[in-house]
Protein backbone atom coordinates (compact mmCIF):
# COMPACT_ATOMS: atom_id res chain seq x y z
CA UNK A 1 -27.98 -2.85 22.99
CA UNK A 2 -27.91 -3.64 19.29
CA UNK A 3 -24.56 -2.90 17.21
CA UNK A 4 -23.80 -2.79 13.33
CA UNK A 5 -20.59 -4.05 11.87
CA UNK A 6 -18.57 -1.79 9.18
CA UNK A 7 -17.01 -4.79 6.95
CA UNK A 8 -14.90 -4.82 3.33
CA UNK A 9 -14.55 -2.35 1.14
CA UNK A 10 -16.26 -0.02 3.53
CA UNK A 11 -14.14 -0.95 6.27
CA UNK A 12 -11.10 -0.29 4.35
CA UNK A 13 -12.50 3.19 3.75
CA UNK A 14 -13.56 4.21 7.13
CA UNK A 15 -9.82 2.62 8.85
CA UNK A 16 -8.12 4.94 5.78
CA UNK A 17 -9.70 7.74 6.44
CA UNK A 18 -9.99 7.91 10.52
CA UNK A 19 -7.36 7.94 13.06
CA UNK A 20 -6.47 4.49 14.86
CA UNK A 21 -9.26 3.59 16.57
CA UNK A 22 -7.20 1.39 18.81
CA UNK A 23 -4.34 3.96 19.44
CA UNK A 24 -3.86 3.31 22.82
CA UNK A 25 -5.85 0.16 23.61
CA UNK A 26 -4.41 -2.72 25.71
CA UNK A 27 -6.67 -5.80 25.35
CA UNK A 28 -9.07 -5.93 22.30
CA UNK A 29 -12.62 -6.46 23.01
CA UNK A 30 -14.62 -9.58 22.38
CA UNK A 31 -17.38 -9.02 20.11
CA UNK A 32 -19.69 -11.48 18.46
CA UNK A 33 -21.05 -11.70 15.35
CA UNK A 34 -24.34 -13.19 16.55
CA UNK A 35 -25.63 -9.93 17.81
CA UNK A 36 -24.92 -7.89 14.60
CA UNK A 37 -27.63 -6.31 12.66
CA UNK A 38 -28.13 -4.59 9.56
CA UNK A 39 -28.99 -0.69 8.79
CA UNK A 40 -31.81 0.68 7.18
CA UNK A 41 -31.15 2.27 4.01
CA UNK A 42 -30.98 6.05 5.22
CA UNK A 43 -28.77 4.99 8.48
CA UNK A 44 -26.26 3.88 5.97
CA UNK A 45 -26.20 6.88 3.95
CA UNK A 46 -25.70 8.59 7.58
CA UNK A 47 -22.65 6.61 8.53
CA UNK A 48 -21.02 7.56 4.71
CA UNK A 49 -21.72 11.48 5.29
CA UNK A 50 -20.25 11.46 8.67
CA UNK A 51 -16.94 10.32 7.78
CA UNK A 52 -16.98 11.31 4.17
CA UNK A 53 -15.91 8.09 2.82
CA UNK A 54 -16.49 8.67 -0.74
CA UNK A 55 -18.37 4.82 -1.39
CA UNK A 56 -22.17 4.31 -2.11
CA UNK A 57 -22.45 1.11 -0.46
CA UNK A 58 -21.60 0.63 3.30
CA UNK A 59 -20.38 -3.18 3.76
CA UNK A 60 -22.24 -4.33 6.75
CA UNK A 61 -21.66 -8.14 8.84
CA UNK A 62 -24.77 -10.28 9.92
CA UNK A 63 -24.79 -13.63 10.99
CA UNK A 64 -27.73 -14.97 9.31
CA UNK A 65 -29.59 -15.76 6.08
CA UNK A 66 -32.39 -13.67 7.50
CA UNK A 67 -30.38 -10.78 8.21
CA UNK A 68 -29.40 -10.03 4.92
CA UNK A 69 -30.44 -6.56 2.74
CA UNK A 70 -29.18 -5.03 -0.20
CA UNK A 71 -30.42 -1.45 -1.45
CA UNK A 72 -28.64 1.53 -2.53
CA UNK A 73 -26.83 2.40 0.56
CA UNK A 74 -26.58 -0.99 2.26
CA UNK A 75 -24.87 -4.70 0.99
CA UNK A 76 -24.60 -7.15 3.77
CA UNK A 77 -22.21 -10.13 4.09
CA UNK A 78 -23.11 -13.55 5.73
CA UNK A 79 -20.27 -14.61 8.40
CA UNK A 80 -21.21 -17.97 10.16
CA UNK A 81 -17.35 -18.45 11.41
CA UNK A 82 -16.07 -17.78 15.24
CA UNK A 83 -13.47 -15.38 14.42
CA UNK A 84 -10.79 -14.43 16.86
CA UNK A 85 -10.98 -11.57 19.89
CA UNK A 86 -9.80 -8.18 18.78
CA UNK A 87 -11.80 -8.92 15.14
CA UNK A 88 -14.10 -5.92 15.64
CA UNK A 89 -13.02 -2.46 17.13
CA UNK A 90 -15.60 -0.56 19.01
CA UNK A 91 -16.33 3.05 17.50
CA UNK A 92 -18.18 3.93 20.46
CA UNK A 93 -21.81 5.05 20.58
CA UNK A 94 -23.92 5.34 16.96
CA UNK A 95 -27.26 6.48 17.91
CA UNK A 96 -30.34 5.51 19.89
CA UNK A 97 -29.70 2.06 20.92
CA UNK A 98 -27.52 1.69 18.55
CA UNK A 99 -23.54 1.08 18.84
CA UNK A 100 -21.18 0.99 16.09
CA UNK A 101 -17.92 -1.38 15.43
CA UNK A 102 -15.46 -1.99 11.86
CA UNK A 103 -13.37 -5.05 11.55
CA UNK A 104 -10.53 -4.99 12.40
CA UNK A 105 -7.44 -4.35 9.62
CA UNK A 106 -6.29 -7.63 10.12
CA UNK A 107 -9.63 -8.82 8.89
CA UNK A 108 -10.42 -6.20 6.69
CA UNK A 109 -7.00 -7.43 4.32
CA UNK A 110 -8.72 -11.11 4.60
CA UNK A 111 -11.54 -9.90 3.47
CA UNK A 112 -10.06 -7.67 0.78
CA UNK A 113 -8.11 -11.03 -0.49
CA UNK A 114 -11.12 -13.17 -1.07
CA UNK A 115 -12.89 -10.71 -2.39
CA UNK A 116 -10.93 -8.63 -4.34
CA UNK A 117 -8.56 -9.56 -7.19
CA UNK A 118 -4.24 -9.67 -6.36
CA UNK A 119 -3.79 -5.87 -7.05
CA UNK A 120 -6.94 -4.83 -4.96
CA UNK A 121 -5.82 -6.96 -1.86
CA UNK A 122 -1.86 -6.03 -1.91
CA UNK A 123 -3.13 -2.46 -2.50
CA UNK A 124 -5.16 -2.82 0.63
CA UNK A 125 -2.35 -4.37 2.51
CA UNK A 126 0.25 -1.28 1.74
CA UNK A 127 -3.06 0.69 2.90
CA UNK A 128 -3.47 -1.19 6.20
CA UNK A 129 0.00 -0.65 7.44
CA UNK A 130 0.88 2.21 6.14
CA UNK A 131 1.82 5.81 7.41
CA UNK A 132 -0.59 8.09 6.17
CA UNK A 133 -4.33 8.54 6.11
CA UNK A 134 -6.98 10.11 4.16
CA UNK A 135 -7.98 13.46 5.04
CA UNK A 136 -9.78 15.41 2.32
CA UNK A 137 -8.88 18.76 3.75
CA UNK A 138 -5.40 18.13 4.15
CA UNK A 139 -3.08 19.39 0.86
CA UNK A 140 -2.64 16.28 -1.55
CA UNK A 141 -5.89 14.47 0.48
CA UNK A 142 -2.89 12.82 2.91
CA UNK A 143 -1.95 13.16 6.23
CA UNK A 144 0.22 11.53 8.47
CA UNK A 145 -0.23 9.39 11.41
CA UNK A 146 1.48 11.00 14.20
CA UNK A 147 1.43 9.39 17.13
CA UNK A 148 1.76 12.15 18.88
CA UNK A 149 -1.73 13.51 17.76
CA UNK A 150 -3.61 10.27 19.06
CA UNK A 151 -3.03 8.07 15.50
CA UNK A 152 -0.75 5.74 14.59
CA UNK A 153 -0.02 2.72 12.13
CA UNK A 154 -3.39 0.55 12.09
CA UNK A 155 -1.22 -2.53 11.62
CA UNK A 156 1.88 -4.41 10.57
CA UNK A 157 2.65 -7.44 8.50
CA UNK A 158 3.44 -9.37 12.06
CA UNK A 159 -0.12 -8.76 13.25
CA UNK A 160 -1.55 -9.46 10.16
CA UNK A 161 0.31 -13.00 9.69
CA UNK A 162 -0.34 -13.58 13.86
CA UNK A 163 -4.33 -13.12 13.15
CA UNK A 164 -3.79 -15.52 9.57
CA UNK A 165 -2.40 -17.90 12.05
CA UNK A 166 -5.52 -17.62 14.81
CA UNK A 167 -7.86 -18.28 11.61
CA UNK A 168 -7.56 -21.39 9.96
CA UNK A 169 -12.03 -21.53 9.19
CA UNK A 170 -11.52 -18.06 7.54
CA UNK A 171 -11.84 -18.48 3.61
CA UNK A 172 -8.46 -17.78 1.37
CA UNK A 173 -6.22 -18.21 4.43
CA UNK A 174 -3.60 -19.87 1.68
CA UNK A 175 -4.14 -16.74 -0.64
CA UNK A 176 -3.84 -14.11 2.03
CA UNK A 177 -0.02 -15.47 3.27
CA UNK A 178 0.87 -15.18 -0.24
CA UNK A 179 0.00 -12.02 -1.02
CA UNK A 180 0.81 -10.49 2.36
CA UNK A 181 4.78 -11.18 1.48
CA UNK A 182 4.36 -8.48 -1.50
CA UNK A 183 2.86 -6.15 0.91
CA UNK A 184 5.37 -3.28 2.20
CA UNK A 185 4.98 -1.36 5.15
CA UNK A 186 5.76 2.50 5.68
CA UNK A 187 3.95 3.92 2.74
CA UNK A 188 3.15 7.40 2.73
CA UNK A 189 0.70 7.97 -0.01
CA UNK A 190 -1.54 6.12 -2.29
CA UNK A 191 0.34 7.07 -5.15
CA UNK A 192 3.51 6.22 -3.46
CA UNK A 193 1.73 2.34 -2.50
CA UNK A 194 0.95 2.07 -6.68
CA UNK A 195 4.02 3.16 -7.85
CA UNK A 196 6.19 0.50 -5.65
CA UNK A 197 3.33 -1.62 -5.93
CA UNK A 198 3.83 -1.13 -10.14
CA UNK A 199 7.73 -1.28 -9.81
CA UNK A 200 8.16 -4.22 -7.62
CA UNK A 201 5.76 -6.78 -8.10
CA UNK A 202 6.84 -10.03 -10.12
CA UNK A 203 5.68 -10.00 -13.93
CA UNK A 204 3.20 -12.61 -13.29
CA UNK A 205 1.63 -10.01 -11.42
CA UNK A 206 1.73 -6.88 -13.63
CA UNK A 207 4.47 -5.84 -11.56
CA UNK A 208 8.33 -4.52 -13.47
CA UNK A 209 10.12 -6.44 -11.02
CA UNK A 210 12.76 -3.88 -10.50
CA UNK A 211 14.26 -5.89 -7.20
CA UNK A 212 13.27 -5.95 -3.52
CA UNK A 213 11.71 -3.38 -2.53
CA UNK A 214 11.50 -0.71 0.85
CA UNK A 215 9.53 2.68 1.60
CA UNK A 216 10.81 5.48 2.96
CA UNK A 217 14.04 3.76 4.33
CA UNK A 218 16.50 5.92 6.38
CA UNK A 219 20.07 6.45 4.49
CA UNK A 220 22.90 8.38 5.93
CA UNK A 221 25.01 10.28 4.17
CA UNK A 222 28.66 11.65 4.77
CA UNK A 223 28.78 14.96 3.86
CA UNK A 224 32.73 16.32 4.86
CA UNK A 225 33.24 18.21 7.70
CA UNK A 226 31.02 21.35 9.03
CA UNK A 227 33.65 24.39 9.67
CA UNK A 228 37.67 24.19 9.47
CA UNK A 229 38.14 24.32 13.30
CA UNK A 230 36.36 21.31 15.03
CA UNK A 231 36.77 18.96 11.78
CA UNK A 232 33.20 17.51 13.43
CA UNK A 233 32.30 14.89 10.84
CA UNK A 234 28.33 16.25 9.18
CA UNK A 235 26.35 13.54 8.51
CA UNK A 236 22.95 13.94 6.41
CA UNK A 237 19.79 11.50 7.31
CA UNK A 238 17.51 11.34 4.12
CA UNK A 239 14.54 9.27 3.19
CA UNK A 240 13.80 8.38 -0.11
CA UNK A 241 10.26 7.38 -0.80
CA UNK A 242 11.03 4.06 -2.74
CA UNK A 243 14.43 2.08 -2.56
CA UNK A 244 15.02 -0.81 -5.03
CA UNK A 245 17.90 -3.37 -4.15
CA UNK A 246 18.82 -5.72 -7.02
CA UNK A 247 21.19 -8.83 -8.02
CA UNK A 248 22.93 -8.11 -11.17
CA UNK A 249 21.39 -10.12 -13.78
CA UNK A 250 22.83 -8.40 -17.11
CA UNK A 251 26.61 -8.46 -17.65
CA UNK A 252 27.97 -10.78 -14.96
CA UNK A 253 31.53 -10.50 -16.50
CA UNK A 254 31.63 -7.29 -15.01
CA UNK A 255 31.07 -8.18 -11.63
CA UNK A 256 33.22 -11.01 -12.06
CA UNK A 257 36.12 -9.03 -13.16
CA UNK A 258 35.36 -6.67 -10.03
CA UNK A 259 34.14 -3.79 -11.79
CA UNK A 260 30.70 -3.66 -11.03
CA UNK A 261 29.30 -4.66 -7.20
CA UNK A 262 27.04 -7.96 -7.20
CA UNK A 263 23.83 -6.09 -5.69
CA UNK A 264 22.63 -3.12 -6.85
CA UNK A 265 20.83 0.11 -5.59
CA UNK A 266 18.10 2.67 -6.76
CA UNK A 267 16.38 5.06 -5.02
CA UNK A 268 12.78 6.58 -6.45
CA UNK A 269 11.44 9.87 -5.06
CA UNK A 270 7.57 10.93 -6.09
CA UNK A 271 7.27 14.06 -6.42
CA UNK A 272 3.64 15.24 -6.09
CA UNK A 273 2.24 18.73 -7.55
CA UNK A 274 0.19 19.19 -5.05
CA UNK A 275 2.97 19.40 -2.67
CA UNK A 276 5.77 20.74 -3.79
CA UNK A 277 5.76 23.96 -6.01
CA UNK A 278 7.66 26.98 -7.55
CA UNK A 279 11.13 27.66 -7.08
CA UNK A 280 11.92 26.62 -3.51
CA UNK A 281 11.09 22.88 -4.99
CA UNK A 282 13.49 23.52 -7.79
CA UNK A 283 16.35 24.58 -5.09
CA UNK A 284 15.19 21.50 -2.73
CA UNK A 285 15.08 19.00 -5.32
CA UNK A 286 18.73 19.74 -6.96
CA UNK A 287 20.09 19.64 -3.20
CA UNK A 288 18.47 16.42 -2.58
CA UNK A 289 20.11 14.84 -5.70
CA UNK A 290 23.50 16.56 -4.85
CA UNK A 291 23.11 14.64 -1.48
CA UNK A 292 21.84 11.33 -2.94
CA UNK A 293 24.95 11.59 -5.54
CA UNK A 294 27.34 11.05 -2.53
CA UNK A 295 26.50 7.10 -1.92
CA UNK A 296 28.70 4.88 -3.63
CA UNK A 297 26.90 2.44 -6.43
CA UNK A 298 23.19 4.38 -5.89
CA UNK A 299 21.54 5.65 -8.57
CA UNK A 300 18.44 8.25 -8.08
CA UNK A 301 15.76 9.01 -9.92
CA UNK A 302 12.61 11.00 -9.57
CA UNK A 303 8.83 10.12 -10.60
CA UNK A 304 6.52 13.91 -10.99
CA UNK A 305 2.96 13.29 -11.36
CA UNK A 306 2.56 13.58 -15.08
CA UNK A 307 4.87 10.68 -15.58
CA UNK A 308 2.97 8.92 -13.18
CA UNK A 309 -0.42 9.65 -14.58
CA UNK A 310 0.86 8.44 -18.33
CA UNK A 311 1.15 4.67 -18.66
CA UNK A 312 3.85 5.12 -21.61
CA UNK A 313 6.41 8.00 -19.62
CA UNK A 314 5.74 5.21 -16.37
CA UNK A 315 7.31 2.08 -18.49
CA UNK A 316 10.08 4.63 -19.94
CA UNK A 317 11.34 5.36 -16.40
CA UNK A 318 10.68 1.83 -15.51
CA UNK A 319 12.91 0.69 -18.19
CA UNK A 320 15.92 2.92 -17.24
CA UNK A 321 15.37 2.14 -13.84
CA UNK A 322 16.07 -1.71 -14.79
CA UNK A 323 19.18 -0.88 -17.15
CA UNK A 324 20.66 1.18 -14.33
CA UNK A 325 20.20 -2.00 -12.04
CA UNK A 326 21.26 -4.23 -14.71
CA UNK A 327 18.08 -6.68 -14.74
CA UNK A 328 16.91 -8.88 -17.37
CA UNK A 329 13.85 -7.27 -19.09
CA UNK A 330 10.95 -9.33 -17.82
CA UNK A 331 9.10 -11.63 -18.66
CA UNK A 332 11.31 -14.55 -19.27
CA UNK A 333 10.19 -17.52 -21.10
CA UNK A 334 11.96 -20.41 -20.05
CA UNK A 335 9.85 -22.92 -22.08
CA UNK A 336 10.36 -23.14 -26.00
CA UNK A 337 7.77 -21.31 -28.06
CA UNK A 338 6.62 -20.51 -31.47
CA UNK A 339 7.30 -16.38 -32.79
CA UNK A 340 3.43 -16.47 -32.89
CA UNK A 341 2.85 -18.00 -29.52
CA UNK A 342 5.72 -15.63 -27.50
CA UNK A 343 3.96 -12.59 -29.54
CA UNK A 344 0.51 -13.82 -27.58
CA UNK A 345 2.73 -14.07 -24.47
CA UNK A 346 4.44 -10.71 -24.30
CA UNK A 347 0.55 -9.15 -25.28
CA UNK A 348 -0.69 -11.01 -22.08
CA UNK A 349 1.98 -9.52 -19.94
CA UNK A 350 1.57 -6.29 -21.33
CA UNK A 351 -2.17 -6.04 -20.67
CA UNK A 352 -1.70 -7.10 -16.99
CA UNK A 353 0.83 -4.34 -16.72
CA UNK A 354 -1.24 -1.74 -17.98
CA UNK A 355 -4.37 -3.44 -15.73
CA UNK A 356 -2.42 -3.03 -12.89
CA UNK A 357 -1.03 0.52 -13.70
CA UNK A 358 -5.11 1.33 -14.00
CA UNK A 359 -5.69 -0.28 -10.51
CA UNK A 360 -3.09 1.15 -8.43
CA UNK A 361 -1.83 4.47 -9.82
CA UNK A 362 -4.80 5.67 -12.21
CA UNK A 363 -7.31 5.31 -10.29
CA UNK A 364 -8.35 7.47 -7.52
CA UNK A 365 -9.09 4.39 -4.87
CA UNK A 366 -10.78 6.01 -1.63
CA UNK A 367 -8.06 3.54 0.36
């Protein structure tokens, strides 16, 4: 029986937009490479209608010079290397003789890290482990993975560093354990991975550097007592999308004199258009900052799509988002420098900022 491999950028797009294909697996199967082939031209083209993946190209594996092809539909990758069991995930019969596996999306990030730049690998990370997946006739293109309905998280940042650790021949091996610490798990949109993506990462990065960040963390809420007769205490669960947690770094005196607490918190919602709408979001929306207004020291604030989709309302938010945390605006320069030269260092910053913005939030990525 021959088999193609789904690989890359491809693979990334088929895991995003199809349930776990290991939901419910106990031992992954051993594949191997050696018996991988390539697809013709119009085979390819068949694989992207099927699961509407929105790419030209489908990334295939072989493991030999003379295996390779490249044509409109079809751009193979060489892989000589043994790679570990559980690699490749079966998607069950193609066609004809033919039988159909993607890497995994442990290998899939790998891959995404030495071939892609910082933003494009960390992107794929958040996409990897994340809650949601692509469905283009669900509202917004999103939909979550419920267990319940036979999905579930494709992977975590455990499984991810376990298979780093099973493959030490696997190119960028160093690169992909740096990155994978600036990947966060739980994300529930693309636009929500870009905008924590955009609001956490170090400056070096692109990123604002607002603090340490988590997705859609639990908080509870104490919100008096239900009725006068019971006095049974009401307690609210809510779940911002984005929470920032920061060290002071801007007017120490204060928190040395008490008056201001050492660590810091802000919590970002995103608020979509093509989910919420009219006046039910108006009423929802006030109650949810009402509620959020309740924790001590937390400060709230709320992202709609149009601020999102402009660069300049994104870095005005951003901004009082870092005086409300009290950080140092970024980036430092701890070395001496010339007027001239910190001008030319502040422009370099700036343009991976906006670069990144474009990456992760701009663009309309199909992962």
């Amino acid at each position: 029986m021959r088999y193609f491999i789904v690989s890359h950028n491809a693979a990334l797009a088929l895991l995003a937009h199809m349930p776990n294909p290991r939901f419910g697996d106990s031992e992954p199967e051993v594949v191997s490479i050696a018996g991988a082939c390539a697809l013709l031209d119009q085979e390819a083209q068949e694989v992207i209608d099927r699961y509407d993946l929105g790419i030209e190209t489908l990334d295939l594996l072989v493991p030999s010079r003379a295996g390779r092809r490249q044509s409109k539909h079809v751009k193979t990758h060489l892989c000589t290397n043994e790679l570990p069991a559980g690699s490749f995930i079966s998607l069950g019969h193609w066609m004809g003789d033919l039988d159909a596996y993607v890497c995994s999306p442990e290998l899939a990030f790998l891959q995404a890290v030495h071939d892609g730049d910082m933003a494009a690998a960390v992107y794929a990370g958040y996409a990897m482990t994340s809650d949601y997946r692509l469905d283009n006739l669900a509202p917004g293109g999103v939909t979550g993975r419920d267990a319940g309905m036979r999905d579930s998280r494709l992977t975590t940042k455990e499984l991810i560093a376990a298979y780093i650790e099973k493959s030490p021949k696997v190119r960028g091996i160093a690169k992909a354990k740096a990155l994978l610490a600036y990947v966060i798990e739980g994300s529930r949109s693309p636009r929500e991975s870009g905008l924590c993506m955009f609001m956490s990462l170090p400056a070096r990065y692109g990123g604002y550097a607002l603090g340490k960040a988590e997705l859609n963390k639990k908080v509870f809420i104490r919100d008096g007592y239900n009725d006068g007769r019971d006095h049974k205490l009401r307690v609210l669960e809510r779940t911002p999308d984005i929470t920032l947690t920061a060290k002071v770094e801007v007017g120490m005196d204060k928190v040395k004199a008490g008056l201001l607490p050492e660590v810091l918190t802000a919590m970002v919602d995103y608020d979509s258009d093509a989910i919420h709408d009219g006046r039910e979001k108006i009423y929802k929306d006030a109650e949810r900052r009402n509620e959020l207004e309740l924790l001590s020291g937390v400060a709230h604030f709320t992202v709609t799509t149009e601020q999102a989709n402009d660069y300049d309302k994104l870095i005005r938010l951003c901004e009082r988002i870092r005086r409300k945390l009290h950080r140092n605006k970024r980036p430092i320069f701890n070395k001496p420098m010339s007027e001239e030269q910190r001008y030319f260092a502040l422009k370099r910053v700036e343009a991976k900022r906006f670069k990144l913005w474009q990456a992760v939030i701009e663009a309309r990525q199909h992962w």
